[in-house]
Protein backbone atom coordinates (compact mmCIF):
# COMPACT_ATOMS: atom_id res chain seq x y z
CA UNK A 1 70.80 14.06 127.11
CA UNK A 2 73.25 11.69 128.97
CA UNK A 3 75.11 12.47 131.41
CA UNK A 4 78.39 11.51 129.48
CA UNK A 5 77.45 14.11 127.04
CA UNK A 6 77.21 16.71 129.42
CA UNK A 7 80.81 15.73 130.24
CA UNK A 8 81.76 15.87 126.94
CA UNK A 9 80.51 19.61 126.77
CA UNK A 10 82.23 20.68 129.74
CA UNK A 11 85.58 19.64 128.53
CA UNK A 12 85.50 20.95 125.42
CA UNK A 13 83.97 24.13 126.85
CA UNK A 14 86.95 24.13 129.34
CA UNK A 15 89.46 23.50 126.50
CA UNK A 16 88.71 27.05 124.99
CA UNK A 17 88.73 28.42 128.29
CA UNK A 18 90.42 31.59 128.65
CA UNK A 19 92.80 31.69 131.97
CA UNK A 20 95.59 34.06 131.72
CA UNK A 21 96.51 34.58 135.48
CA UNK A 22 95.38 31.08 136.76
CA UNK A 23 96.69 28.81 134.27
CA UNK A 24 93.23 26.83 135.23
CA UNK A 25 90.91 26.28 132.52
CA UNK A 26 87.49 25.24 133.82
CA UNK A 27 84.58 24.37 131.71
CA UNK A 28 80.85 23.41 132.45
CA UNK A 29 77.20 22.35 131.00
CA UNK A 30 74.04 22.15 131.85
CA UNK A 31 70.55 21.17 129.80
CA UNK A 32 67.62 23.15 131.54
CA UNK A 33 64.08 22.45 132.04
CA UNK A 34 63.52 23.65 128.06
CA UNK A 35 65.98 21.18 127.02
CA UNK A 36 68.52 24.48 125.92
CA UNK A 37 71.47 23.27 126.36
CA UNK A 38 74.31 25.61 128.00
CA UNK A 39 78.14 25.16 127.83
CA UNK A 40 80.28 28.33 129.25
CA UNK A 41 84.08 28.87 130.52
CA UNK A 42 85.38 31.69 132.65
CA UNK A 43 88.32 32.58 134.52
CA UNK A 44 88.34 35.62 136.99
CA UNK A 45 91.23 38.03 138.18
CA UNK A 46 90.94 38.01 142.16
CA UNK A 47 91.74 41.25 143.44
């Protein structure tokens, strides 16, 4: 896998990203060892 297409799975990981407090949508990718291929999103609450 590219490098551009890791890109390409971060932002559209980040544009379902759920950020109620922050207003900051983040989004990342990886592709492991295995070739699996990982996308995720996440926004936490500090307290």
């Amino acid at each position: 896998m590219t490098a551009e297409r890791l890109v390409e799975l971060a932002l559209q990981a980040r544009e379902h990203a759920y950020a109620p407090y922050s207003n900051f949508k983040m989004g990342a990718a990886l592709e492991a060892a295995s070739n699996a291929r990982h996308a995720a999103n996440a926004s936490f609450r500090g307290v």
